[in-house]
Protein backbone atom coordinates (compact mmCIF):
# COMPACT_ATOMS: atom_id res chain seq x y z
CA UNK A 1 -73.83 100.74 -237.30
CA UNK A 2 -71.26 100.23 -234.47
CA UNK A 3 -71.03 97.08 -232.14
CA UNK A 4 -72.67 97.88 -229.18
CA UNK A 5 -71.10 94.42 -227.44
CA UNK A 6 -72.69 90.81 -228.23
CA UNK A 7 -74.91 89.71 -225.86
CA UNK A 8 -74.62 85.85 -224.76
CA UNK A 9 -77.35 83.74 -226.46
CA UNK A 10 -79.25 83.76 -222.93
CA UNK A 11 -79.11 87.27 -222.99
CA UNK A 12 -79.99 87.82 -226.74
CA UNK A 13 -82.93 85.07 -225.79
CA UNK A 14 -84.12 86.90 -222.96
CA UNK A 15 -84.36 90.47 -224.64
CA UNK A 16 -84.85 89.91 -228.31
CA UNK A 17 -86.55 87.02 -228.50
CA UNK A 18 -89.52 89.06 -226.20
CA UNK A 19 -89.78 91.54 -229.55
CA UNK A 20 -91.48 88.72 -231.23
CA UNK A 21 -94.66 89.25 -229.14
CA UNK A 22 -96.64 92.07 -228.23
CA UNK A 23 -95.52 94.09 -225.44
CA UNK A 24 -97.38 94.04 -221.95
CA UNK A 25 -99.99 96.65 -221.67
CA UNK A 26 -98.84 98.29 -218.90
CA UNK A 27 -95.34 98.22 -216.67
CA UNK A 28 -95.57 98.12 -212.86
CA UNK A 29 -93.07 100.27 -210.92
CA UNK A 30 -90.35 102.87 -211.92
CA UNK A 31 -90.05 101.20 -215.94
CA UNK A 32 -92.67 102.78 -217.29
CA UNK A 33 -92.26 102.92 -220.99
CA UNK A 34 -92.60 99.85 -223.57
CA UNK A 35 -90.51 96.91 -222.07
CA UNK A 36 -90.20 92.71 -222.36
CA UNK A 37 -90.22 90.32 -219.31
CA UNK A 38 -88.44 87.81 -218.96
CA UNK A 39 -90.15 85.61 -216.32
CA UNK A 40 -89.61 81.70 -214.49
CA UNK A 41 -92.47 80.40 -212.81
CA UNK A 42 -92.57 76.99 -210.90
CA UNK A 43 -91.84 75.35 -207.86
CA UNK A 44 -88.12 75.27 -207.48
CA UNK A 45 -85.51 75.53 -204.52
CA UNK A 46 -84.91 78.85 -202.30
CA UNK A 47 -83.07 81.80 -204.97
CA UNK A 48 -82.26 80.12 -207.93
CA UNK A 49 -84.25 81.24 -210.34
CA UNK A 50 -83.67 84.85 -208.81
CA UNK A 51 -80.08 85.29 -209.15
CA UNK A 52 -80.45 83.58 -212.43
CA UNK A 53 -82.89 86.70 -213.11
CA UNK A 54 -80.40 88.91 -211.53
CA UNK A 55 -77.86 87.17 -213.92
CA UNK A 56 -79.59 87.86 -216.98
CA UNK A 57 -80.40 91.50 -216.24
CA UNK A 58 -76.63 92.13 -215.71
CA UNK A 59 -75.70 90.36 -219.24
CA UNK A 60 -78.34 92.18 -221.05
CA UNK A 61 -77.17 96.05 -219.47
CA UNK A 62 -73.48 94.63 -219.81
CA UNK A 63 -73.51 93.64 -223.32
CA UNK A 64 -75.10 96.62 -224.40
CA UNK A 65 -72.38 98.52 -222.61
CA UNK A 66 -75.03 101.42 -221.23
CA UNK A 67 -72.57 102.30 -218.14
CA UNK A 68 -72.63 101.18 -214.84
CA UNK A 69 -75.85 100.27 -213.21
CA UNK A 70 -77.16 100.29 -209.41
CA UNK A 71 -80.39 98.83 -208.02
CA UNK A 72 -81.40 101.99 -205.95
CA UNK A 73 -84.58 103.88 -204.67
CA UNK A 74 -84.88 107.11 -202.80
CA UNK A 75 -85.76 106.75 -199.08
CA UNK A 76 -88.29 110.13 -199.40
CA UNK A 77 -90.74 107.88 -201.79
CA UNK A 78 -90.78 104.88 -199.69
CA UNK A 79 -92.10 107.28 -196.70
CA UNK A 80 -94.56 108.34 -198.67
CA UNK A 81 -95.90 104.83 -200.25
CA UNK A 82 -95.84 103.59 -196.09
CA UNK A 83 -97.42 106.58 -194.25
CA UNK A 84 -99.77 108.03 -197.13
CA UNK A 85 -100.70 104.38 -199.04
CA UNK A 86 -100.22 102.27 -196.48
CA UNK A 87 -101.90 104.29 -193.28
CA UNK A 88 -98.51 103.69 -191.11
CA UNK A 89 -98.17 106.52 -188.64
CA UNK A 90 -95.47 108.94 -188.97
CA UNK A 91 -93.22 107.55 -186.32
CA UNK A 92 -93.40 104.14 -187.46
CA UNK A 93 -92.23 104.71 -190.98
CA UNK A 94 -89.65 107.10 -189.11
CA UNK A 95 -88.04 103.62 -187.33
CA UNK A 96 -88.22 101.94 -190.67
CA UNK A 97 -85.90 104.47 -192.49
CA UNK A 98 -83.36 103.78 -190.11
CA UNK A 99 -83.01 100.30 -191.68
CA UNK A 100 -84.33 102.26 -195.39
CA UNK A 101 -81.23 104.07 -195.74
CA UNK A 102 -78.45 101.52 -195.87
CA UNK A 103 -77.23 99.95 -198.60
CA UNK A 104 -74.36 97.46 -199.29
CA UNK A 105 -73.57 93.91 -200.51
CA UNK A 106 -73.35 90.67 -198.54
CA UNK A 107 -71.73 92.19 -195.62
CA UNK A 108 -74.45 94.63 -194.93
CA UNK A 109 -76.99 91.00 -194.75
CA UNK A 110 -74.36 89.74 -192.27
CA UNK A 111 -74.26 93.29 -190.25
CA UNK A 112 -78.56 92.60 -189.88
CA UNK A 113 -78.12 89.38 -188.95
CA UNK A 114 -76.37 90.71 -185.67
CA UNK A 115 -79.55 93.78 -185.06
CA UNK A 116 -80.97 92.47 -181.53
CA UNK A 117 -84.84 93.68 -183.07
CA UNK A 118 -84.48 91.92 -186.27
CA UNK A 119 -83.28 88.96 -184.70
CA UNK A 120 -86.08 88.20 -182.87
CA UNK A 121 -88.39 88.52 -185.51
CA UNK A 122 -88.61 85.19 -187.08
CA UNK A 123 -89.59 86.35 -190.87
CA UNK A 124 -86.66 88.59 -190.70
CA UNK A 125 -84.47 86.13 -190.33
CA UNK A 126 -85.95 83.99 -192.95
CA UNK A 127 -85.84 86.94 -195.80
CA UNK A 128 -81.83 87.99 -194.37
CA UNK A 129 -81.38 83.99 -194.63
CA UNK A 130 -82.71 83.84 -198.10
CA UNK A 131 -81.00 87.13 -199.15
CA UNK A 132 -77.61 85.48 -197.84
CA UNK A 133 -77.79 82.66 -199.99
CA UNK A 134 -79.21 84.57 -202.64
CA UNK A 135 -75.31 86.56 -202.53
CA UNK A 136 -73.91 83.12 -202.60
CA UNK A 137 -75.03 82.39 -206.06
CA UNK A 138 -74.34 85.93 -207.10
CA UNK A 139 -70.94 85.32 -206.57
CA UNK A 140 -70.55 82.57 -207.98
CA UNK A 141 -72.22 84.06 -211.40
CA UNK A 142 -69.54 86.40 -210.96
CA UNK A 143 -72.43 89.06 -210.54
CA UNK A 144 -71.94 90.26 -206.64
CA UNK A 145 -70.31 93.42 -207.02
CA UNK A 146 -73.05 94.35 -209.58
CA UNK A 147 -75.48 93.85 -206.96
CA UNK A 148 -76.51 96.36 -204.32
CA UNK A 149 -78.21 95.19 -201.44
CA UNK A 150 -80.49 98.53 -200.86
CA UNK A 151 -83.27 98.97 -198.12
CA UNK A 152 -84.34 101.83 -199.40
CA UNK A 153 -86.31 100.11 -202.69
CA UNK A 154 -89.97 99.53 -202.46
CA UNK A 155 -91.26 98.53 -205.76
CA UNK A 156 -95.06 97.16 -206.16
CA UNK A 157 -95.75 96.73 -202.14
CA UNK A 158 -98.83 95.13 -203.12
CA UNK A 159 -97.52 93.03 -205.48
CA UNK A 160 -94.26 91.54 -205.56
CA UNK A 161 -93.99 88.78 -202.30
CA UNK A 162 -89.66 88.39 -202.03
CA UNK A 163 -87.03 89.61 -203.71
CA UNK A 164 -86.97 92.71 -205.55
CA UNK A 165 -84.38 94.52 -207.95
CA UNK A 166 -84.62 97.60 -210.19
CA UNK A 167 -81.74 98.57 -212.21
CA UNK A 168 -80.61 102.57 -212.63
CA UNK A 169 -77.68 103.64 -214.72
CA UNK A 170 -75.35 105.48 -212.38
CA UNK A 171 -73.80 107.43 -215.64
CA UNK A 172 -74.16 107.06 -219.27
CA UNK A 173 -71.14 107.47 -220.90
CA UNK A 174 -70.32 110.73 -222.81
CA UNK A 175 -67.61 112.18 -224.89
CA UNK A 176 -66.61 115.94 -225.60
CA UNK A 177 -69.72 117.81 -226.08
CA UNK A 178 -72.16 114.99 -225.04
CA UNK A 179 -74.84 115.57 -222.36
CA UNK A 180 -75.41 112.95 -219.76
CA UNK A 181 -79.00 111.24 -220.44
CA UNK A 182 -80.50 111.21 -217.44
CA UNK A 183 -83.66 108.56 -218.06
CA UNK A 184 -84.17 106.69 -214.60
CA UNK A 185 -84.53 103.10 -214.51
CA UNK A 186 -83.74 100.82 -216.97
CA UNK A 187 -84.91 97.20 -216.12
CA UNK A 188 -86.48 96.03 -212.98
CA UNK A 189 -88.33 92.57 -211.41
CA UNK A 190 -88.85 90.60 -208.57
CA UNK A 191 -90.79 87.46 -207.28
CA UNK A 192 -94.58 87.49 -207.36
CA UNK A 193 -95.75 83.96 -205.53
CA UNK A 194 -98.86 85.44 -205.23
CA UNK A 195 -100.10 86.83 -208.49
CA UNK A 196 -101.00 83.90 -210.87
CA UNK A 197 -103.15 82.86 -207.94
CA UNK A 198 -105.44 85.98 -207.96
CA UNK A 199 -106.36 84.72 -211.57
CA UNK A 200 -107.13 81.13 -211.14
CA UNK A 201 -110.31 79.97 -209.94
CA UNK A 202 -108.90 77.36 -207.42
CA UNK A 203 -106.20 79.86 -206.42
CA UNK A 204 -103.39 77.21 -207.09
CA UNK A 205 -100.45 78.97 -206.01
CA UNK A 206 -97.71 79.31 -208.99
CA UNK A 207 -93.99 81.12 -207.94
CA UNK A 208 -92.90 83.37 -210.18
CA UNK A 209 -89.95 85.52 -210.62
CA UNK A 210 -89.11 87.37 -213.16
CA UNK A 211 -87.43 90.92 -215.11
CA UNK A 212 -88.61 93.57 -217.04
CA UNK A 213 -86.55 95.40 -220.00
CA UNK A 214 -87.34 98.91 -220.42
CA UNK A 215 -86.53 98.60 -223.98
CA UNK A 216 -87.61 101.75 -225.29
CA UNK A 217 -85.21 103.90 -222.76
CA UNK A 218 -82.32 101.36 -224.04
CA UNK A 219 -83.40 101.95 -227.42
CA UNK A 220 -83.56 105.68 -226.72
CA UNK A 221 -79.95 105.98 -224.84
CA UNK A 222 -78.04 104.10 -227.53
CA UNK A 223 -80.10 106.49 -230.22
CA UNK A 224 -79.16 109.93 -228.83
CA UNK A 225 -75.32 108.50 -228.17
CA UNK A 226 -75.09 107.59 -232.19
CA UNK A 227 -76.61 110.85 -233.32
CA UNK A 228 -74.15 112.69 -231.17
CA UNK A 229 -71.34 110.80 -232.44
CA UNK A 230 -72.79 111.53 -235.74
CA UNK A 231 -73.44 108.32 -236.82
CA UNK A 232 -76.10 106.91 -238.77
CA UNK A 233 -79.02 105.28 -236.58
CA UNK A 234 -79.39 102.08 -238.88
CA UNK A 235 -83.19 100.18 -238.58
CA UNK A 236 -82.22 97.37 -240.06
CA UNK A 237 -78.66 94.80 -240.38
CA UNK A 238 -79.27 94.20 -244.01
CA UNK A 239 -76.18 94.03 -245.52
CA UNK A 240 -76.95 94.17 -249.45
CA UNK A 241 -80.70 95.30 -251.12
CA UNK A 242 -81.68 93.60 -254.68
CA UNK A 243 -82.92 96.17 -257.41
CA UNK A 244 -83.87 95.89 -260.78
CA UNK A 245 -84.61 99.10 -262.89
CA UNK A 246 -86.47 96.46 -265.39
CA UNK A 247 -90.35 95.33 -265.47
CA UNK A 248 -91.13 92.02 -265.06
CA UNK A 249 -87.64 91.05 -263.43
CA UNK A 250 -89.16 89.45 -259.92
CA UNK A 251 -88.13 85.61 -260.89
CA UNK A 252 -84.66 87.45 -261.52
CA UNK A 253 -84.84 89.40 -258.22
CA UNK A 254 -85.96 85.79 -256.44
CA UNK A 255 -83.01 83.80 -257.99
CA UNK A 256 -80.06 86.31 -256.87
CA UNK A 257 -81.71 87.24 -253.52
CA UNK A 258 -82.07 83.63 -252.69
CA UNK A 259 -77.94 83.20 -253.81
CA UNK A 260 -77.61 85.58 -251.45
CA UNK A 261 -79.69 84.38 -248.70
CA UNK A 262 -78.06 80.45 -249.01
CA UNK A 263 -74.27 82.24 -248.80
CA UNK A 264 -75.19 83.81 -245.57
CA UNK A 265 -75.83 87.14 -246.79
CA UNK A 266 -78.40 89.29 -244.89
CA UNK A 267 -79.83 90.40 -248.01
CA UNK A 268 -83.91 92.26 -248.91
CA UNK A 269 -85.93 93.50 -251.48
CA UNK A 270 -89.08 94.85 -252.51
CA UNK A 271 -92.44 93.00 -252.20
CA UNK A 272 -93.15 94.77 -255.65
CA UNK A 273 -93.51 92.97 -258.77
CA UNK A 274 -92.20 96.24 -260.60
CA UNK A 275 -90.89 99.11 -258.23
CA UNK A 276 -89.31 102.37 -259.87
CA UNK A 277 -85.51 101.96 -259.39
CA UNK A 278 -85.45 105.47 -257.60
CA UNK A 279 -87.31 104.31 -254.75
CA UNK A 280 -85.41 101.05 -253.99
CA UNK A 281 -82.45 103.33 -254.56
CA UNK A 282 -84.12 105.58 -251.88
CA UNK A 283 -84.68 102.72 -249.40
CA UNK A 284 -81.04 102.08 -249.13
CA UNK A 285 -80.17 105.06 -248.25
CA UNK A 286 -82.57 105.89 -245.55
CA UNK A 287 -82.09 102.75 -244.04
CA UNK A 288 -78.44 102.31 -244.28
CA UNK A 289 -78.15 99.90 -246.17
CA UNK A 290 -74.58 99.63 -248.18
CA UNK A 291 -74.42 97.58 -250.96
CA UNK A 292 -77.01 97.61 -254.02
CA UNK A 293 -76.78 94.63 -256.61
CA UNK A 294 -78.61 95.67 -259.72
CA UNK A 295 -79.80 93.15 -262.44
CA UNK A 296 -81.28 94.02 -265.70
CA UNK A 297 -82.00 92.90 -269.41
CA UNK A 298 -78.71 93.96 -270.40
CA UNK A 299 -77.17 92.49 -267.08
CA UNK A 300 -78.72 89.27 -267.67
CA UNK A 301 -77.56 88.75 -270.99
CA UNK A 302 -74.27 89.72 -270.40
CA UNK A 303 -74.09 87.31 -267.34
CA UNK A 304 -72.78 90.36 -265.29
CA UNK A 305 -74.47 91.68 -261.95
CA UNK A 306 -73.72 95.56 -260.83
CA UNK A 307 -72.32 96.11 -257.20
CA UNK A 308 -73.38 99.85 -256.10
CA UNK A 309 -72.55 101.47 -253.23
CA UNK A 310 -74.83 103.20 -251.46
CA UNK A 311 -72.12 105.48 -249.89
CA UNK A 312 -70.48 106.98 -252.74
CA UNK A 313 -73.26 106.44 -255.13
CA UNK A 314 -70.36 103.97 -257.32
CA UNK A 315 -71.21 101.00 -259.46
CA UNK A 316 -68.83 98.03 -260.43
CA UNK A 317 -69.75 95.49 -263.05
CA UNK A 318 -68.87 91.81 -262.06
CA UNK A 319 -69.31 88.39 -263.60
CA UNK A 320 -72.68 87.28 -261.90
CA UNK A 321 -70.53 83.63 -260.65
CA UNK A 322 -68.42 86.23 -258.96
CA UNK A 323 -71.09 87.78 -257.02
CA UNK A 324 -71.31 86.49 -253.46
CA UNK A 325 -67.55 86.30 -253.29
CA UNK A 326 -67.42 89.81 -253.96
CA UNK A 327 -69.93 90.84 -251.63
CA UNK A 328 -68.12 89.23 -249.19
CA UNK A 329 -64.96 90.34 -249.74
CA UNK A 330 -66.62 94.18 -249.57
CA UNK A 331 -68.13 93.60 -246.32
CA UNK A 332 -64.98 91.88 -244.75
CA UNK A 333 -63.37 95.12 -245.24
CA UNK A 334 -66.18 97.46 -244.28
């Protein structure tokens, strides 16, 4: 399987470490497909935890080198949600999408700053206050340009109470004879002050901020790229599988696997006390898996262990002492 880019341990801890639970029952907004949140909740000073968020979401879509990504909503769908949700009258939402349909970065948040109606609305000013600072510390995470500051998105009106991002890939990349995937947003989030407070019986108010990963769609892009490209669409990183064509071998199995395991090796077998030799031989190969060390009777009183790979179908005999360095050695060159 190829590197799809290494993800800082943040990143890896913020995506992969979510697999280990269930999956929320339902998404809210534009992601809606299987996904993991990642989510800080707390009282802490004005946009820190938010850029942090913002920070996260552009490691994770960065690292996993998807193509370029844009937090951006059409203005058509945020008429709607105001005039036909929300009961605004037609000429209302009208004045809105004059503000709706910019977009930009911190420049844009100074350019509002100097609009003589939003200036004399007092929570204007605090939300373009908060969004200026909230630029600051996107620069300095080295995140800014990333960033688009969009009018236009209107995610969860009834539920999300500051800040709000969704992230679309602007292109995926394709080769000769690839197809762009076109499969809308890709992570999204925001702050929620107001949520955990619906649920608790004093209605002690909890911020929250958080992302969610559309995981599946990720899952799916990097998928249909591979199969494209021809390449094998590995489920698993094991590196070597331990067989036995014997009965009655398992303590033999547990010994070498566990040699395996202590040297570092990402090594599996069977949960069978005595599978057929054919279907562990099967396994490999429908799940990619490229080296097969085989021990048997005649193995293990000859103190050798066989190396087979799952490629050409090829089988070595080594001295069993021999083994992990040769393992090694093969996947150092792989």
């Amino acid at each position: 399987m190829p590197l799809l880019g290494l993800l800082p341990r943040r990143a890896w801890a913020a995506l992969l470490s979510q697999l280990l639970r269930p999956p929320c029952a339902s998404c809210t907004g534009a992601v809606r497909c299987q996904s993991q949140d990642f989510d800080i909740a707390g009282q802490f000073d004005p946009m820190i935890p938010d850029a942090e968020c913002l920070k996260i979401m552009c490691e994770i879509l960065s690292g996993l080198q998807l193509g370029d990504f844009l937090i951006k909503m059409a203005w058509k769908d945020v008429r709607h949600e105001m005039v036909a949700k929300k009961g605004l009258a037609p000429e209302v939402a009208d004045r809105i999408g004059d503000y709706v349909q910019c977009h930009g970065g911190v420049s844009l948040v100074e350019q509002m700053f100097q609009d003589p109606r939003l200036s004399q609305n007092k929570q204007a000013l605090e939300g373009l206050e908060d969004l200026k600072l909230l630029f600051e510390y996107l620069t300095l995470f080295g995140i800014a340009e990333k960033i688009s500051f969009d009018l236009s998105l209107a995610r969860g009106l009834d539920y999300y109470t500051g800040v709000i991002y969704e992230a679309v890939l602007l292109q995926t990349p394709t080769q000769a004879g690839e197809e762009p995937l076109n499969v809308g947003s890709v992570a999204a989030g925001g702050r929620y002050d107001g949520l955990v407070g619906m649920f608790d019986p004093k209605g002690h108010k909890v911020p929250c901020v958080g992302l969610s990963i559309g995981v599946e769609r990720i899952f799916y892009i990097v998928e249909q790229r591979m199969k494209t490209k021809g390449e094998k669409v590995r489920t698993t990183e094991t590196q070597v599988f331990v067989a036995t064509p014997q009965k009655n071998f398992l303590q033999e199995r547990l010994k070498l696997i566990t040699e395996l395991w202590d040297a570092g090796i990402k090594a599996e077998m069977l949960y069978k006390n005595n599978p057929k030799l054919l279907t562990q031989l099967h396994y490999c190969e429908s799940t990619g898996i490229p080296l097969v060390v085989i021990i048997g009777e005649q193995e293990l009183k000859e103190g050798i262990i066989k190396i087979r790979s799952v490629a050409s179908r090829e089988e070595v005999a080594i001295k069993r002492e021999n083994l992990v360095a040769e393992i090694q050695k093969r996947l150092s060159e792989s």
